[in-house]
C-alpha atoms as a PDB file:
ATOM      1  CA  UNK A   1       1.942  -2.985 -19.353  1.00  0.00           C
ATOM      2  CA  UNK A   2       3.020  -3.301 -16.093  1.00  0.00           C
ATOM      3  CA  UNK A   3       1.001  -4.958 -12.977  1.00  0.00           C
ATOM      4  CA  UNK A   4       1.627  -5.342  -9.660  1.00  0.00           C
ATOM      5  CA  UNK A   5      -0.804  -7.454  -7.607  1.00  0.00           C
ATOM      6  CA  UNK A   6      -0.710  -7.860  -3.943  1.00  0.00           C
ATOM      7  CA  UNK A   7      -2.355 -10.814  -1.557  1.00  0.00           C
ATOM      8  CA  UNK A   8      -2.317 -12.407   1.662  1.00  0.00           C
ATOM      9  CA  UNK A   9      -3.792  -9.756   3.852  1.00  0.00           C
ATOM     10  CA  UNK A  10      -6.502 -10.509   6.415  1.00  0.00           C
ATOM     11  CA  UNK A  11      -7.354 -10.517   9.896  1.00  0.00           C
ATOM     12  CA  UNK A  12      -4.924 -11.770  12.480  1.00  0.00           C
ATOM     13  CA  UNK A  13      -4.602 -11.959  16.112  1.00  0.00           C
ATOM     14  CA  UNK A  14      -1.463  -9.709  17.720  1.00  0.00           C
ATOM     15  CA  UNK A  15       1.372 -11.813  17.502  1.00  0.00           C
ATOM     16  CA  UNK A  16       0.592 -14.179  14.293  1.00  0.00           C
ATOM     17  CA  UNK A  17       1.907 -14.301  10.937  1.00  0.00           C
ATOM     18  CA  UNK A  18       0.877 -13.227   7.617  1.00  0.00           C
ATOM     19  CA  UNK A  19       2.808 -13.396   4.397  1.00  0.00           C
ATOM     20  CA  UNK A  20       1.878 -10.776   1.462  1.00  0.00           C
ATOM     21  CA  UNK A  21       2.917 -11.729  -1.846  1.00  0.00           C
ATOM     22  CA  UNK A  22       2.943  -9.527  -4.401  1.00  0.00           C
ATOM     23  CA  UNK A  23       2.994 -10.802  -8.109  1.00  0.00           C
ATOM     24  CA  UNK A  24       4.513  -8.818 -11.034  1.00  0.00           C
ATOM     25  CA  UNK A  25       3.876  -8.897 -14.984  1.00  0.00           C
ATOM     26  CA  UNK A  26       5.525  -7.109 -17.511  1.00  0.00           C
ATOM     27  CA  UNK A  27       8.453  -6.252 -15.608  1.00  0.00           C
ATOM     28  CA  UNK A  28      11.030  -8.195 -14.139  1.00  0.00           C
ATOM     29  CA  UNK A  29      11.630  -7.666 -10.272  1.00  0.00           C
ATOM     30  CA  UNK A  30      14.976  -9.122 -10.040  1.00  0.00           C
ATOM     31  CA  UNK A  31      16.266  -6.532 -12.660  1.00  0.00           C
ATOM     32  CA  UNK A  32      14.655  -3.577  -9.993  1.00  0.00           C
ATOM     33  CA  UNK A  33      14.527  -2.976  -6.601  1.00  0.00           C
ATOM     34  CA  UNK A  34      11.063  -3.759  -4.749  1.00  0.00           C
ATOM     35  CA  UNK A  35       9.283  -2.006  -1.760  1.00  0.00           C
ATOM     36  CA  UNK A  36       7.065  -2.819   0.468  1.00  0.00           C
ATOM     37  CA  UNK A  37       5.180   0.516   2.026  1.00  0.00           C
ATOM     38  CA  UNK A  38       1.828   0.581   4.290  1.00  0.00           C
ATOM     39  CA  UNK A  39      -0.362   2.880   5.153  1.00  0.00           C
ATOM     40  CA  UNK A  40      -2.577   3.184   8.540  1.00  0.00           C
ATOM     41  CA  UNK A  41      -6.046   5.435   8.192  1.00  0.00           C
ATOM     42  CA  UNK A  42      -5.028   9.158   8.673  1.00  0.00           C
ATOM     43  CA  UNK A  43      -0.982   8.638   8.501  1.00  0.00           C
ATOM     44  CA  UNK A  44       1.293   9.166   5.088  1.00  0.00           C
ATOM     45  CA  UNK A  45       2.445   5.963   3.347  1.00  0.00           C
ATOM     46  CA  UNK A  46       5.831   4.136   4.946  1.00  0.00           C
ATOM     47  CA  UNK A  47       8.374   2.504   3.601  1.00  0.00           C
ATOM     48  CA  UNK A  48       8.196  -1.090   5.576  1.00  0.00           C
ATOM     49  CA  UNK A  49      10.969  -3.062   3.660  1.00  0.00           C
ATOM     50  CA  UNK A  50      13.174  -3.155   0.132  1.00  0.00           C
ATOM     51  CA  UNK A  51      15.129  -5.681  -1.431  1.00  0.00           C
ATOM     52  CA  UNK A  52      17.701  -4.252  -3.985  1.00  0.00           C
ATOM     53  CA  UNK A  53      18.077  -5.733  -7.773  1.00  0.00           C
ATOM     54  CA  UNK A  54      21.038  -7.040  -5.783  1.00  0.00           C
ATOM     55  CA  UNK A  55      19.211  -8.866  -3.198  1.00  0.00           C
ATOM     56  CA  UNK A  56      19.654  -6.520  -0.251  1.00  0.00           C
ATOM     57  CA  UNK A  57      17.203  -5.876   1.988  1.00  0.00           C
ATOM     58  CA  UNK A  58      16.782  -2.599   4.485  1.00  0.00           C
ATOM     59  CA  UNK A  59      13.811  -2.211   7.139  1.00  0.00           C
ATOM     60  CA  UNK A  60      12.057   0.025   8.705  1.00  0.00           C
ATOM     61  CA  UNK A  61      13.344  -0.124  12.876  1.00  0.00           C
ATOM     62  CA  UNK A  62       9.509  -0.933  13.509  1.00  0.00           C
ATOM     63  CA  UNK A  63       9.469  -4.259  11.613  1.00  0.00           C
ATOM     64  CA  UNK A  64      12.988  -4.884  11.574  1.00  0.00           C
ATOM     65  CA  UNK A  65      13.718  -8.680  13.184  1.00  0.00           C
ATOM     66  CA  UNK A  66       9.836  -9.424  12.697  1.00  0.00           C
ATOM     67  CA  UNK A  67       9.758  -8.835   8.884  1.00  0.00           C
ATOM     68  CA  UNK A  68      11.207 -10.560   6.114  1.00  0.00           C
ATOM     69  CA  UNK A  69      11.033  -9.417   2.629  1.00  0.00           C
ATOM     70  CA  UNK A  70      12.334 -12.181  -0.107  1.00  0.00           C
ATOM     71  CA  UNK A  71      12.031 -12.726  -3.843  1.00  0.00           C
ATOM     72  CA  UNK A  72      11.092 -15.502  -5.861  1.00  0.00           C
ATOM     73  CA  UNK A  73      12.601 -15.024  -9.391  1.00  0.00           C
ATOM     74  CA  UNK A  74      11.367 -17.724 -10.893  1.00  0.00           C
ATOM     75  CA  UNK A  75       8.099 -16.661 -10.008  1.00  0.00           C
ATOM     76  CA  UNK A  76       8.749 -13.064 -10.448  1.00  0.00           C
ATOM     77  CA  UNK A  77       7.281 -12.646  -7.012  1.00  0.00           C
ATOM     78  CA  UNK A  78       8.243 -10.351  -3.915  1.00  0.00           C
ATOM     79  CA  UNK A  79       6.985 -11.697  -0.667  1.00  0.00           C
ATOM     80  CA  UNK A  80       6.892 -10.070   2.701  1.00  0.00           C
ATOM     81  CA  UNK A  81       7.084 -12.526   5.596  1.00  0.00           C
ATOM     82  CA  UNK A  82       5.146 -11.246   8.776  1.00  0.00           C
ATOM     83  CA  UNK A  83       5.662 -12.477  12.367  1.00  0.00           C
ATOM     84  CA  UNK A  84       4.750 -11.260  15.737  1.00  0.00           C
ATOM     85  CA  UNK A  85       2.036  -9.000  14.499  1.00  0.00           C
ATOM     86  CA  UNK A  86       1.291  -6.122  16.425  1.00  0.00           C
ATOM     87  CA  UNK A  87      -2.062  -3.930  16.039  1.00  0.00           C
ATOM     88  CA  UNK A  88       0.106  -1.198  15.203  1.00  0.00           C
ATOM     89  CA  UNK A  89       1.116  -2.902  11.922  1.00  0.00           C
ATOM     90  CA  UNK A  90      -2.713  -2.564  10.809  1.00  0.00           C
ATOM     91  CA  UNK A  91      -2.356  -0.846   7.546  1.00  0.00           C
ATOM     92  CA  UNK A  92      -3.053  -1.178   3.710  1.00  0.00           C
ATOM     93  CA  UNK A  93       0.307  -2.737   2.462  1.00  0.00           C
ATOM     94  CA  UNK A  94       1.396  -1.544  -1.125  1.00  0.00           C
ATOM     95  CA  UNK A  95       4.226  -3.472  -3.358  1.00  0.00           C
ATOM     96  CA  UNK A  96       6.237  -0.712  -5.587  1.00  0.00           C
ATOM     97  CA  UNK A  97       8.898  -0.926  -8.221  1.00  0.00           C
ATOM     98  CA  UNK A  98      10.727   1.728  -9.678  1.00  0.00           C
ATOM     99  CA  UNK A  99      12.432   1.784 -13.036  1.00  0.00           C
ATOM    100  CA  UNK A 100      12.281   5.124 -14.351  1.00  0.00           C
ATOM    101  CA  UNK A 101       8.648   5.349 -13.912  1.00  0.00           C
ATOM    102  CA  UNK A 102       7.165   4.562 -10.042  1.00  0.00           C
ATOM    103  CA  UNK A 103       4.811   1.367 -10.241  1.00  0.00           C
ATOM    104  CA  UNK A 104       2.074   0.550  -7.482  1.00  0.00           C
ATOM    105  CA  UNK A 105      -0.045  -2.243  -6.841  1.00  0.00           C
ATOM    106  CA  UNK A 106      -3.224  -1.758  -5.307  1.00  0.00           C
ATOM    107  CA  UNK A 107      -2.590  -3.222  -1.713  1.00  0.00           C
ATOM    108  CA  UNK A 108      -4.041  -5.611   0.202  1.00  0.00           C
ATOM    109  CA  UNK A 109      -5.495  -4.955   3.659  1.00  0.00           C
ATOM    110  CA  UNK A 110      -3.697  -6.130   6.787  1.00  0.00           C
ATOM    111  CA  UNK A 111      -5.672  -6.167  10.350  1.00  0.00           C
ATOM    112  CA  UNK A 112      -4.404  -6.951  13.533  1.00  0.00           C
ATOM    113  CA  UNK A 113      -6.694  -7.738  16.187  1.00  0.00           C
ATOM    114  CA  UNK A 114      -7.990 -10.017  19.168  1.00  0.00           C
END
């Protein structure tokens, strides 16, 4: 059975840094590609960031040069590594990995705020 659990959310002031994990069992996230999407109250979910089985990564313009994503194998752990926070990247953030079924964690809540 596969499980994706997300962490790391929490309040932040505009331009700090968070950094979401999410943590994978029974499936292995260096063998698939990972996203990272959010989702703001009263907008559709976004694709944020990916990182191929390969190891590349793609970003959305709004995060891109702010956000990393990055994968711990050993761990069999995606990260996403967020600087310069703006309130506009308030949103639920969701981990997802598709093999030929779609897998989603449960997200973890990001706020940013003065």
């Amino acid at each position: 059975q596969v499980h994706l659990v997300e962490s790391g959310g929490g309040l932040v002031q505009p331009g700090g840094s968070l950094r979401l994990s999410c943590a994978a069992s029974g499936i292995i996230v260096s063998l698939n590609g990972v996203d990272w999407y959010r989702q703001a109250p009263g907008n559709q979910r976004e694709l944020v960031a990916s990182i191929s089985r390969g190891g590349i990564t793609n970003y959305a313009n709004s995060v891109r040069g702010r956000f990393t994503i990055s994968r711990d194998n050993a761990k069999n752990t995606v990260y996403l590594q967020m600087n310069s926070l703006k309130p506009e990247d308030t949103a639920v953030y969701y981990c997802r990995v598709t093999t030929y079924v779609t897998y989603w964690g449960q997200g973890t809540q990001v706020t940013v705020s003065s």
